[in-house]
N, C-alpha and C. Protein backbone atom coordinates (compact mmCIF):
# COMPACT_ATOMS: atom_id res chain seq x y z
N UNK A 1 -47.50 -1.69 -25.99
CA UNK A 1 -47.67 -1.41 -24.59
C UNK A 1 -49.01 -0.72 -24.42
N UNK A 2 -49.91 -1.20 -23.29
CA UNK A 2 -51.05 -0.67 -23.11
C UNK A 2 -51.03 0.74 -22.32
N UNK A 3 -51.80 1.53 -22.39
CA UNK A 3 -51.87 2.93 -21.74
C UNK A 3 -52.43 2.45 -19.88
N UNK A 4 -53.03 1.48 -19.58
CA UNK A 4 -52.49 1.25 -18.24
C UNK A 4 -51.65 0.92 -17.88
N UNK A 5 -50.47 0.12 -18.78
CA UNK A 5 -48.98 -0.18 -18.15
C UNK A 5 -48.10 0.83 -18.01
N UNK A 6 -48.55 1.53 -19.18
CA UNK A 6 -47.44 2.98 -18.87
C UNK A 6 -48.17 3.68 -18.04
N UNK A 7 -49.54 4.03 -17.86
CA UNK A 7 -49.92 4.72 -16.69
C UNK A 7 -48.91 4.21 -15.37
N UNK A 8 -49.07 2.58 -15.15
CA UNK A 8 -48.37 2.03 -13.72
C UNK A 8 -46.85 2.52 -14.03
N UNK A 9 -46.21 2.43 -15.57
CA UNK A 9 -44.72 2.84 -15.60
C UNK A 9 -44.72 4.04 -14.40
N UNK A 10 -45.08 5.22 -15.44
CA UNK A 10 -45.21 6.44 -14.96
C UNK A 10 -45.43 7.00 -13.49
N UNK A 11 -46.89 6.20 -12.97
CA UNK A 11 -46.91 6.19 -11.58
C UNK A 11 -46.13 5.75 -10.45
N UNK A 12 -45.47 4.60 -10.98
CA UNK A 12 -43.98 4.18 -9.81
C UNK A 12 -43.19 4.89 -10.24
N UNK A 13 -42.63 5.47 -11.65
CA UNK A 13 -41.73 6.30 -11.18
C UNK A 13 -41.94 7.53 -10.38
N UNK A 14 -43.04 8.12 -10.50
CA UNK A 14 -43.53 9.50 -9.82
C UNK A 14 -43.45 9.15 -8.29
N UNK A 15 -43.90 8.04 -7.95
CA UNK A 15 -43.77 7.18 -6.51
C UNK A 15 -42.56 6.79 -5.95
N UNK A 16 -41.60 6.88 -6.67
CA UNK A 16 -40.27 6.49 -6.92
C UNK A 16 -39.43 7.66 -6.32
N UNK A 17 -39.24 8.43 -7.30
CA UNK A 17 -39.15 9.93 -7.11
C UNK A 17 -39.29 10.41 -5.83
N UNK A 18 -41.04 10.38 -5.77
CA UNK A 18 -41.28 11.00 -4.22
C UNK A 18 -40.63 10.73 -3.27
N UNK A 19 -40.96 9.24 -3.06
CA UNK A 19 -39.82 8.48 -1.91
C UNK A 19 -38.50 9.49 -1.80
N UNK A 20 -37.92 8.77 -2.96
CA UNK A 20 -36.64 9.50 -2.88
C UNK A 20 -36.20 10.91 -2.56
N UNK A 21 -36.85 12.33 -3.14
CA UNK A 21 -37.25 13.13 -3.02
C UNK A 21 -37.56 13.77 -0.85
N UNK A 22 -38.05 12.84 -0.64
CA UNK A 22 -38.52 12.67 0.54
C UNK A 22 -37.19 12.20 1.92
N UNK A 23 -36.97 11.04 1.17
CA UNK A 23 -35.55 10.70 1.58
C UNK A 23 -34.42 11.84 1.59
N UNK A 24 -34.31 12.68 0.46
CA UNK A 24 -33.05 13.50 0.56
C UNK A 24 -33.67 14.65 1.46
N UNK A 25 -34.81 15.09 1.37
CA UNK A 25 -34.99 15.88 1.96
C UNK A 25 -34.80 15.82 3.47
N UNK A 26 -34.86 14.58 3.89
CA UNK A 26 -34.92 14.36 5.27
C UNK A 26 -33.62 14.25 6.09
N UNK A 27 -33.18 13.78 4.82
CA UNK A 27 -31.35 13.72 5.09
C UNK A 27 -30.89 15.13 5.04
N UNK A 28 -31.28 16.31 4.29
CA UNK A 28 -30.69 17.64 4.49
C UNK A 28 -31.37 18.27 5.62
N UNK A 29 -32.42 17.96 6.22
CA UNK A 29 -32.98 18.12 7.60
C UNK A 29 -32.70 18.01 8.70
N UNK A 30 -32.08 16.63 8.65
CA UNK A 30 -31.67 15.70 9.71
C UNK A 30 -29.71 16.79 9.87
N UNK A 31 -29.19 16.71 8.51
CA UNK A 31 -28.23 17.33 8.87
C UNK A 31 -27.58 18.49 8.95
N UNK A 32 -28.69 19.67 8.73
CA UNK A 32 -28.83 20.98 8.84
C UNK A 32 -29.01 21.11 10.53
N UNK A 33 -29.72 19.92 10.82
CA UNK A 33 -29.66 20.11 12.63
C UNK A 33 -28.51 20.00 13.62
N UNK A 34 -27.75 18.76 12.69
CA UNK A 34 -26.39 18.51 13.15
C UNK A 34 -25.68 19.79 13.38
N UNK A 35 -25.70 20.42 11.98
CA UNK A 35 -24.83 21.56 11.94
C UNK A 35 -25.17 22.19 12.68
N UNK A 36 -26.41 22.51 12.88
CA UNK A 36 -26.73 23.63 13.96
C UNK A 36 -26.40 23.66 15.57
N UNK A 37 -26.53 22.13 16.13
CA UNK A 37 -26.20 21.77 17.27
C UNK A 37 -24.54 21.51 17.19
N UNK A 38 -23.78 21.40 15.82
CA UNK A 38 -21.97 21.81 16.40
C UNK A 38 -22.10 23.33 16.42
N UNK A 39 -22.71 23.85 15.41
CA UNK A 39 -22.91 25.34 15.80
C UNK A 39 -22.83 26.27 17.34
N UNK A 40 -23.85 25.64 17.41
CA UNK A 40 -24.44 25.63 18.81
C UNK A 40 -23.07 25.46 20.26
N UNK A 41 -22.20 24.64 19.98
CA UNK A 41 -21.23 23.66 20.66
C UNK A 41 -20.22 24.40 20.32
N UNK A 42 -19.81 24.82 19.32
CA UNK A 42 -18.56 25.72 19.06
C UNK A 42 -18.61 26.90 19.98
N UNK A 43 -19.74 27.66 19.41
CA UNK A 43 -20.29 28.93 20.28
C UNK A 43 -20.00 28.85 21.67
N UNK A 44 -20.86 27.69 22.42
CA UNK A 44 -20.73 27.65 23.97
C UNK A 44 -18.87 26.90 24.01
N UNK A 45 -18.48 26.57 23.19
CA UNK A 45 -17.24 26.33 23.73
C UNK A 45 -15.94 27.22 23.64
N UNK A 46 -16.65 27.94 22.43
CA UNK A 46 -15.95 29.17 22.80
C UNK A 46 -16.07 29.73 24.08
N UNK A 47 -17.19 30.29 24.00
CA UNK A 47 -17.62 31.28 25.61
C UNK A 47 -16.83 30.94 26.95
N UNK A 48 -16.99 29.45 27.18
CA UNK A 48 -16.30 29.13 28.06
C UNK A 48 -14.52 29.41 27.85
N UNK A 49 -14.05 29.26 26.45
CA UNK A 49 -12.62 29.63 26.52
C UNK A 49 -12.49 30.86 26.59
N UNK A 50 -13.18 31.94 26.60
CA UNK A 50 -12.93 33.19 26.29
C UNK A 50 -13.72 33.63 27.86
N UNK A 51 -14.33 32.70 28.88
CA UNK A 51 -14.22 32.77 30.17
C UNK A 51 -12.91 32.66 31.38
N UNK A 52 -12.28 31.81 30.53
CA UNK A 52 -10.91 31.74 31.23
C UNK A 52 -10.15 33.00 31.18
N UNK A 53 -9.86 33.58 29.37
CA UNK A 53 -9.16 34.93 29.45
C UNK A 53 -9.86 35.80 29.89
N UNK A 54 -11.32 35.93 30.10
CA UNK A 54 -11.56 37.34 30.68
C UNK A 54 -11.81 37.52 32.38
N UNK A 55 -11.87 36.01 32.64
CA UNK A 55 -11.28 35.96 34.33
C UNK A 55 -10.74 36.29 34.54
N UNK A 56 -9.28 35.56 33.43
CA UNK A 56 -7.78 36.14 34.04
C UNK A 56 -7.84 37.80 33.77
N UNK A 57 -8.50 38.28 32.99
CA UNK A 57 -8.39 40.02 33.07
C UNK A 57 -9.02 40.37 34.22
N UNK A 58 -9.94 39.73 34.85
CA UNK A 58 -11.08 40.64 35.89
C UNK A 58 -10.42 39.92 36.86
N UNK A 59 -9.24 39.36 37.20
CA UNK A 59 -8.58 39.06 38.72
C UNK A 59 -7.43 40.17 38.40
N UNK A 60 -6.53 40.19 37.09
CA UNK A 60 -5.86 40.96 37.17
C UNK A 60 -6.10 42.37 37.41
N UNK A 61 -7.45 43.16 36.74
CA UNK A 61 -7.89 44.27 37.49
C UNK A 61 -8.55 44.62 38.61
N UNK A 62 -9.00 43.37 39.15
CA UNK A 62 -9.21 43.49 41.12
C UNK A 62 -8.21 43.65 41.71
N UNK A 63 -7.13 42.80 41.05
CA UNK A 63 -5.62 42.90 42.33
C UNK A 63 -4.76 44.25 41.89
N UNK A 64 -4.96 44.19 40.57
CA UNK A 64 -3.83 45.97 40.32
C UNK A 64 -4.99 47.55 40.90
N UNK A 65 -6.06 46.88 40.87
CA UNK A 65 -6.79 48.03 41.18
C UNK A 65 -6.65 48.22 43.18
N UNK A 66 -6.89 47.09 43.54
CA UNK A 66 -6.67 46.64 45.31
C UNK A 66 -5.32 46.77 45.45
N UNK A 67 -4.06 46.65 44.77
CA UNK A 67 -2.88 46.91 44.73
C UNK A 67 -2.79 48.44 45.10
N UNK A 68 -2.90 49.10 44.14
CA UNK A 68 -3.05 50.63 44.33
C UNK A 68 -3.82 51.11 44.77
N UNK A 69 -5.05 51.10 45.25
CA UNK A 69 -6.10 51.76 46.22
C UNK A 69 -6.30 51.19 47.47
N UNK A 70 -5.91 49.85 47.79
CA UNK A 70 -6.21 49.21 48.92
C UNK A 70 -7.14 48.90 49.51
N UNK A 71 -8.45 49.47 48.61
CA UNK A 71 -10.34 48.99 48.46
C UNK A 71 -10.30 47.20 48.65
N UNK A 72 -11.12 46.88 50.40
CA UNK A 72 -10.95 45.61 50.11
C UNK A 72 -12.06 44.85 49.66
N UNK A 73 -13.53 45.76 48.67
CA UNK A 73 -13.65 44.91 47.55
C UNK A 73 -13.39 44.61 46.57
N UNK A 74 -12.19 45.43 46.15
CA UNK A 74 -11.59 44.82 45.10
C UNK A 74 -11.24 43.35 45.14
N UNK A 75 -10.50 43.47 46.59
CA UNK A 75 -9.90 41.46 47.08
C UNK A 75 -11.16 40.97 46.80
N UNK A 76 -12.24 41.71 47.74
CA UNK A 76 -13.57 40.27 47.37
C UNK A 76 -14.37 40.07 46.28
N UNK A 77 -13.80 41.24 45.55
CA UNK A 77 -14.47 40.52 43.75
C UNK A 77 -13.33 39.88 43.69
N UNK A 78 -12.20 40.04 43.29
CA UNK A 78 -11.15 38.73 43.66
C UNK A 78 -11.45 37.52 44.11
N UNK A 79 -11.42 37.40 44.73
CA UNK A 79 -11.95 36.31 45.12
C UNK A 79 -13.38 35.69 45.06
N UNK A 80 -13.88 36.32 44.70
CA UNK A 80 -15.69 35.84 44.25
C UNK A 80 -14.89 35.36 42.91
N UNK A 81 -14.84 35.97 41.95
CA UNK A 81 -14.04 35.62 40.52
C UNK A 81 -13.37 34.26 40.75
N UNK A 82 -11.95 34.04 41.45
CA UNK A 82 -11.90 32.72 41.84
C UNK A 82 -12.38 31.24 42.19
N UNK A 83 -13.22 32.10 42.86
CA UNK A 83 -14.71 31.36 43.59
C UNK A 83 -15.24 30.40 42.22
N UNK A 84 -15.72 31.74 41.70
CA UNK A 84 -16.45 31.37 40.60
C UNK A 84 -16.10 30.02 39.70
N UNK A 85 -15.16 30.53 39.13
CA UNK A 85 -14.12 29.89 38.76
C UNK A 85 -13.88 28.31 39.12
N UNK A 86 -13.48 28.49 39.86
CA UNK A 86 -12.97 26.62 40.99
C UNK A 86 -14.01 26.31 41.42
N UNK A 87 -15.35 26.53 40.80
CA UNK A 87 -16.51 26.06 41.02
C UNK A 87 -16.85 26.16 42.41
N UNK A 88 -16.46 26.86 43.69
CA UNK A 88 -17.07 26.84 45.28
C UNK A 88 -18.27 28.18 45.32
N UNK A 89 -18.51 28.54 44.41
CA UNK A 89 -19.30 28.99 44.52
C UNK A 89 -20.35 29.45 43.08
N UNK A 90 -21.75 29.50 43.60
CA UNK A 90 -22.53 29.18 42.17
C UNK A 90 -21.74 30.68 41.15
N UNK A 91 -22.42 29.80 39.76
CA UNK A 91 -21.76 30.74 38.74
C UNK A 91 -23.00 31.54 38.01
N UNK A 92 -22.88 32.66 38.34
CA UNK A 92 -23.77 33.84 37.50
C UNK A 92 -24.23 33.54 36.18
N UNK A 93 -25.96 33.30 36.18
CA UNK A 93 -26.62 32.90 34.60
C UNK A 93 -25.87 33.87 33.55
N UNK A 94 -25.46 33.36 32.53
CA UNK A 94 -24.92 34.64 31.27
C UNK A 94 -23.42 35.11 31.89
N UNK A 95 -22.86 34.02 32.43
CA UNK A 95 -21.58 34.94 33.40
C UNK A 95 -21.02 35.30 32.30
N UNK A 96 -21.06 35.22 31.21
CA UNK A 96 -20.45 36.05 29.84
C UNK A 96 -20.54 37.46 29.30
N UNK A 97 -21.85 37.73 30.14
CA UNK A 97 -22.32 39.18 30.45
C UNK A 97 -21.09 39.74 31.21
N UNK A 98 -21.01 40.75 31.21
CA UNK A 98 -20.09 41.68 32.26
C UNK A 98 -20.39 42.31 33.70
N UNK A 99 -20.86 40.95 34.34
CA UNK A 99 -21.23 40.93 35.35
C UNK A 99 -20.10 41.51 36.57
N UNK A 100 -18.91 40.92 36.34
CA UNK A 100 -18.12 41.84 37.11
C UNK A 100 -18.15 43.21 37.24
N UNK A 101 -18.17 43.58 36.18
CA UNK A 101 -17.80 45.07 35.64
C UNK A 101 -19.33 46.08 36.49
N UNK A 102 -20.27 45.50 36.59
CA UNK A 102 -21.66 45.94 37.53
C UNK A 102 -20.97 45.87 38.42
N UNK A 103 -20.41 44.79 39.47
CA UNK A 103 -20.39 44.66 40.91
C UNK A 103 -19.40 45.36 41.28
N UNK A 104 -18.03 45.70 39.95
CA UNK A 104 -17.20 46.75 40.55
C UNK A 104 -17.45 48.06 40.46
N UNK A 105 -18.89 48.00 39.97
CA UNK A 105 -19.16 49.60 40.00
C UNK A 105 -19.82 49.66 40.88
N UNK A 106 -20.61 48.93 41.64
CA UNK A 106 -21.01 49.01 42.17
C UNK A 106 -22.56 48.32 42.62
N UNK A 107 -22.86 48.43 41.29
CA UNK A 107 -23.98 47.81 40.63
C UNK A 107 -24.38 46.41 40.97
N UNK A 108 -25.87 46.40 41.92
CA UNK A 108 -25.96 44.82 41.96
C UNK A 108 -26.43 44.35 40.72
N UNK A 109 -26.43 42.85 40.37
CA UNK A 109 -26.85 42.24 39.24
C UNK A 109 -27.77 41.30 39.54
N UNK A 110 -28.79 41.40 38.85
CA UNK A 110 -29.29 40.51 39.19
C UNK A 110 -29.90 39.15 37.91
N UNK A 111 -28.79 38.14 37.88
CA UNK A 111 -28.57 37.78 36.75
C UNK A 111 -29.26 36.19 37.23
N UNK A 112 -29.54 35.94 38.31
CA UNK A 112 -30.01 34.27 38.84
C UNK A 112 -28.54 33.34 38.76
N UNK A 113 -28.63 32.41 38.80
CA UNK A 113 -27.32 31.71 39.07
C UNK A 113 -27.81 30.26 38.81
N UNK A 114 -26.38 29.89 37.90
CA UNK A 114 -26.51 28.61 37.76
C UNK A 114 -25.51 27.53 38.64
N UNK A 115 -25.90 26.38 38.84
CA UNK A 115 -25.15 24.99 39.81
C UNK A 115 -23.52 25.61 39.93
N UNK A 116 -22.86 25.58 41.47
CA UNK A 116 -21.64 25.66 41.23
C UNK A 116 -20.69 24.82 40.46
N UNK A 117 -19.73 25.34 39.46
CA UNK A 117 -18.72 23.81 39.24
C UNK A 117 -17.76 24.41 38.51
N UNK A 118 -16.51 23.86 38.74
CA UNK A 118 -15.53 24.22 38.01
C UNK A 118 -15.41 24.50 36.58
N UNK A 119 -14.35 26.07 36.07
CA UNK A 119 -15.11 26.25 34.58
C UNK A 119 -14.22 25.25 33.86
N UNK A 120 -12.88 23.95 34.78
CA UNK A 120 -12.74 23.28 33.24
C UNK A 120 -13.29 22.07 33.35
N UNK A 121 -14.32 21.71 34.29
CA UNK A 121 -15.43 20.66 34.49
C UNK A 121 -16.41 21.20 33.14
N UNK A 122 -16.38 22.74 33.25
CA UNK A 122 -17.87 22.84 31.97
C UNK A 122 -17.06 22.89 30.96
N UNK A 123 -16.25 22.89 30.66
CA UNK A 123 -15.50 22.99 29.14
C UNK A 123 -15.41 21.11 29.13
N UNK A 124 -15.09 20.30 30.22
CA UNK A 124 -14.78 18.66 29.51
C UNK A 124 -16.52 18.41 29.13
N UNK A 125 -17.55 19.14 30.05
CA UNK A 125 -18.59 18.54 29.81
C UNK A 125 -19.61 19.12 28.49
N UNK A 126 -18.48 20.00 27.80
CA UNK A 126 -19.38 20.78 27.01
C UNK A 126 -18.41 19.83 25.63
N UNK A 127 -17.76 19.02 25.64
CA UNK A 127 -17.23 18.10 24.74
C UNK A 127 -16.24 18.42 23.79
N UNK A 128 -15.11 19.21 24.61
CA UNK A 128 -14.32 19.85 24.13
C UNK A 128 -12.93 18.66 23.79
N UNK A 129 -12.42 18.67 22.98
CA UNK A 129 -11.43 17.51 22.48
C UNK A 129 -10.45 17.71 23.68
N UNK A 130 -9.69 16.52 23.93
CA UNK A 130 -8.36 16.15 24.94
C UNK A 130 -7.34 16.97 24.34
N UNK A 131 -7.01 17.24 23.02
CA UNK A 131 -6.04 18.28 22.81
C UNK A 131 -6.66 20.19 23.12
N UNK A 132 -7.86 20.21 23.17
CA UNK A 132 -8.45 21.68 23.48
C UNK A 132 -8.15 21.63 25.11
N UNK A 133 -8.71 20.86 25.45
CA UNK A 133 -8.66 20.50 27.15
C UNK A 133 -7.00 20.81 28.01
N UNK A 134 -6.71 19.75 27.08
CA UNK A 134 -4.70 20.03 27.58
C UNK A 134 -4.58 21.67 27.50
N UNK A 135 -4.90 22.36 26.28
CA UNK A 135 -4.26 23.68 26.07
C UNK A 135 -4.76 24.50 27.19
N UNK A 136 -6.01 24.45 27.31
CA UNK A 136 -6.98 25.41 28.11
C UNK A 136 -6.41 24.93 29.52
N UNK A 137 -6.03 23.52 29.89
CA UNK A 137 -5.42 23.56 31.24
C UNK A 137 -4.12 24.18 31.47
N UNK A 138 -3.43 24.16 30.44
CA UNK A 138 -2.20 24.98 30.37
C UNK A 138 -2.27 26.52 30.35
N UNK A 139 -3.57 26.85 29.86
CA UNK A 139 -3.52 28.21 30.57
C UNK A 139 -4.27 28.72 31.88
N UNK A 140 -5.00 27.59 32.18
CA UNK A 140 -5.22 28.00 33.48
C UNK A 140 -4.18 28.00 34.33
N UNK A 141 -3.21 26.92 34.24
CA UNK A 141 -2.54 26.52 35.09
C UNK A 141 -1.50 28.05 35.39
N UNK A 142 -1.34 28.52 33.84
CA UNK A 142 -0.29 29.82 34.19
C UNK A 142 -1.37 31.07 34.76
N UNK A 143 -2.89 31.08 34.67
CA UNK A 143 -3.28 32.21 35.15
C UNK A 143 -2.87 31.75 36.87
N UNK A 144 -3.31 30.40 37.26
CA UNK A 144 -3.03 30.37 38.64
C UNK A 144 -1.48 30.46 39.13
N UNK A 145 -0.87 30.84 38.37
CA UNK A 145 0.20 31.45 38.67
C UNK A 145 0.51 32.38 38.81
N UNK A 146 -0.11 33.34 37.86
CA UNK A 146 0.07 34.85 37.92
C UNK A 146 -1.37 35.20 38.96
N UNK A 147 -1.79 34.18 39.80
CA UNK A 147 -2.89 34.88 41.02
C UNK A 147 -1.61 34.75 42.16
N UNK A 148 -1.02 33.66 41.96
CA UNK A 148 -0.03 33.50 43.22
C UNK A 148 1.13 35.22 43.57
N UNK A 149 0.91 36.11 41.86
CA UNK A 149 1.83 37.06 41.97
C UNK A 149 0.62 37.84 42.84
N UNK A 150 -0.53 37.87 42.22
CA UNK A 150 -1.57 38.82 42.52
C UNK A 150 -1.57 38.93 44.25
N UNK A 151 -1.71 37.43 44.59
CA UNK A 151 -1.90 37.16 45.95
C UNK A 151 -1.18 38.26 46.67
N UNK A 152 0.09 37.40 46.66
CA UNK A 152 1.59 38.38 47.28
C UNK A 152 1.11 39.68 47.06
N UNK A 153 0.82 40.49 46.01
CA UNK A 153 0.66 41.95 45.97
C UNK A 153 -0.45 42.79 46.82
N UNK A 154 -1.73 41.49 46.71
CA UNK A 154 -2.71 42.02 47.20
C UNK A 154 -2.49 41.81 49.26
N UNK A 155 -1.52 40.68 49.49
CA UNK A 155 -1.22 40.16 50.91
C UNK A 155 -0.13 41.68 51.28
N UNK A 156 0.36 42.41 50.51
CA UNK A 156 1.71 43.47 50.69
C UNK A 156 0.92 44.92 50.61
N UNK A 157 -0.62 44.84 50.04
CA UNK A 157 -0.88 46.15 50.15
C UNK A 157 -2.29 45.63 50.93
N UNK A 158 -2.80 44.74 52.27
CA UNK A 158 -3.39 44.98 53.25
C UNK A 158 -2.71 45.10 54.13
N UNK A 159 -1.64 44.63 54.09
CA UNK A 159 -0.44 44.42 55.55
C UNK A 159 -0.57 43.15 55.92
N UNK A 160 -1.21 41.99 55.58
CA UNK A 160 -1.15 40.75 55.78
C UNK A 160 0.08 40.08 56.38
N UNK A 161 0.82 40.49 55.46
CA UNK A 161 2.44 40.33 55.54
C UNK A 161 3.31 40.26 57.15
N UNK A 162 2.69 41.41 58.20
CA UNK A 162 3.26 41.48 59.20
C UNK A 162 3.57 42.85 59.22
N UNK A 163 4.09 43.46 58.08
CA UNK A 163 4.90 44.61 57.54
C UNK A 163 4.16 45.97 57.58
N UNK A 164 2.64 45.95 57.58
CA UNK A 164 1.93 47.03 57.50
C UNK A 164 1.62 47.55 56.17
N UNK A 165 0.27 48.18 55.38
CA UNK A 165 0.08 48.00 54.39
C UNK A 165 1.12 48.70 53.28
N UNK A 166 1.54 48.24 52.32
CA UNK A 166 2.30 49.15 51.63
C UNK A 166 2.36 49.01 49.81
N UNK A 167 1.28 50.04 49.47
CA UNK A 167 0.64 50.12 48.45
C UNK A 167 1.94 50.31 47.28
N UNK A 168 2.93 50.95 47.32
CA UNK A 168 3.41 51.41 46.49
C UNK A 168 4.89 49.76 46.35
N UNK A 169 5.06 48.96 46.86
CA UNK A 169 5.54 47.26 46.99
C UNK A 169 4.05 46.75 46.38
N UNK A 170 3.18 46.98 46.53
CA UNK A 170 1.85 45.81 45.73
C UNK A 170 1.76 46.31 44.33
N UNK A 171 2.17 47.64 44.10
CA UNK A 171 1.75 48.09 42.74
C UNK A 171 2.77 47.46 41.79
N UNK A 172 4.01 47.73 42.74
CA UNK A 172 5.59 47.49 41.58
C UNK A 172 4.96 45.62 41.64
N UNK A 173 4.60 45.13 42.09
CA UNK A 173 4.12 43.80 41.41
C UNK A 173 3.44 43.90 40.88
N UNK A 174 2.83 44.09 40.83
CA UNK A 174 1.76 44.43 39.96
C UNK A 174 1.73 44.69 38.19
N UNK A 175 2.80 45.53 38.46
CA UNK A 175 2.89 46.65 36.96
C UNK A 175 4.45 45.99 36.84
N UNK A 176 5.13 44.75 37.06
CA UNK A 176 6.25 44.56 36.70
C UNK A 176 6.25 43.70 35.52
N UNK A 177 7.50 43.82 35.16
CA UNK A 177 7.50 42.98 33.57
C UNK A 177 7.63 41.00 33.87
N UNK A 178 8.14 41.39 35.17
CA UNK A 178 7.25 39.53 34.93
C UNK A 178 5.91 39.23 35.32
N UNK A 179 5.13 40.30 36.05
CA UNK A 179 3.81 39.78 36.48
C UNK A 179 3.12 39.98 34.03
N UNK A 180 3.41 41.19 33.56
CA UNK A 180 3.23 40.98 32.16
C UNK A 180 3.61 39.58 31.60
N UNK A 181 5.04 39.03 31.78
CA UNK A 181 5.74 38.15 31.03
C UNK A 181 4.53 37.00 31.41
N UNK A 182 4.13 36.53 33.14
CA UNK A 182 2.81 35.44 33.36
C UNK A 182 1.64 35.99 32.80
N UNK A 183 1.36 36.93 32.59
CA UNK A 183 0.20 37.50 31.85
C UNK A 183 -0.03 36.99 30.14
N UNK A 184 1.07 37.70 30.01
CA UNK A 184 1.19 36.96 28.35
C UNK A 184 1.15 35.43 28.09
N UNK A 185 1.53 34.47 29.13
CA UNK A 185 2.24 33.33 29.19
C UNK A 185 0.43 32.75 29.46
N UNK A 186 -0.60 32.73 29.89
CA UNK A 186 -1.60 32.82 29.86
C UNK A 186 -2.74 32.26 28.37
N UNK A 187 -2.38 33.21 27.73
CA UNK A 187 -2.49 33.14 26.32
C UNK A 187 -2.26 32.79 25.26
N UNK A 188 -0.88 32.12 25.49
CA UNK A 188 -0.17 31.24 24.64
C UNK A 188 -0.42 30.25 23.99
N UNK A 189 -1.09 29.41 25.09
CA UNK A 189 -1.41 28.38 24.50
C UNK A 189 -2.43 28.26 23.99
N UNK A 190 -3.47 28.91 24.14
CA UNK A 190 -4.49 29.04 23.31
C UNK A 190 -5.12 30.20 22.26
N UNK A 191 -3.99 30.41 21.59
CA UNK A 191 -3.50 31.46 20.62
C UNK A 191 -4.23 31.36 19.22
């Protein structure tokens, strides 16, 4: 064998190599990004599920707090929260921030706002599986149940009712063991 054939041996394999070399590398590139963008997708799909339970906490402490004090911004963070929520009204940039927790102190925020839309429109569009989807509707469906208790409590301590306001009937809903039992029932399914 001549020392230019093994030079050419040598050089296609080194050429060989590279390619290849090149190839895997591009393939652990290509799918280090993948990972990063389900990364990415888990994260925001969390957020959004862990938007549902901390709604359902920040309606339940507008209406037990408007229950017992009869402050009627408590109702209208109540209902902004709702708002929010059922998409009729735009939703606060970072609404993952504790943006409520400013406006019930008092505190304006000034956080910009993103497109109104329903939060389980952004959970189908954030590509959440038909079995995540079912669960998460199943607990919305019981938080909007336990607003229907809220309602009644918060309708019994403005006087809505007819009856005249009566704080201490909005609280016992409030603080009763079935408005807890829909509270818990909330959470269940996405346990």
């Amino acid at each position: 064998m001549s020392i230019q054939r093994l030079f050419t041996i040598i050089f296609s394999a080194i050429i060989i190599s590279a390619i290849t070399l090149s190839l895997v590398v591009m393939a652990m590139i290509k799918n280090q990004q993948s990972l990063s963008e389900s990364e990415e997708n888990r994260y925001r799909s969390y957020l959004l599920a862990d938007e549902l339970r901390q709604g359902s906490d920040d309606l339940s402490r507008m209406a037990r707090t408007f229950a017992v004090t009869g402050e009627s911004r408590y109702a209208q963070l109540y209902k902004q929260i709702l708002s929010i929520r059922n998409g009729q009204e735009h939703r606060p940039a970072n609404y993952n921030f504790p943006y409520i927790d400013f406006l019930a102190a008092g505190q304006q925020v000034d956080a910009g706002f993103d497109p109104a839309m329903p939060l389980f429109e952004l959970m189908r569009q954030q590509g959440m599986s038909q079995a995540e989807l079912t669960k998460l509707k199943e607990a919305e469906q019981a938080s909007n149940e336990l607003a229907r208790i809220e309602s009644d409590a918060m309708d019994t301590a403005s006087g809505a009712k007819g009856t005249g306001p009566d704080l201490n009937a909005s609280t016992r809903l409030v603080y009763s063991p079935r408005y807890d039992a829909e509270k818990a029932r909330i959470m269940a399914p996405v346990k």
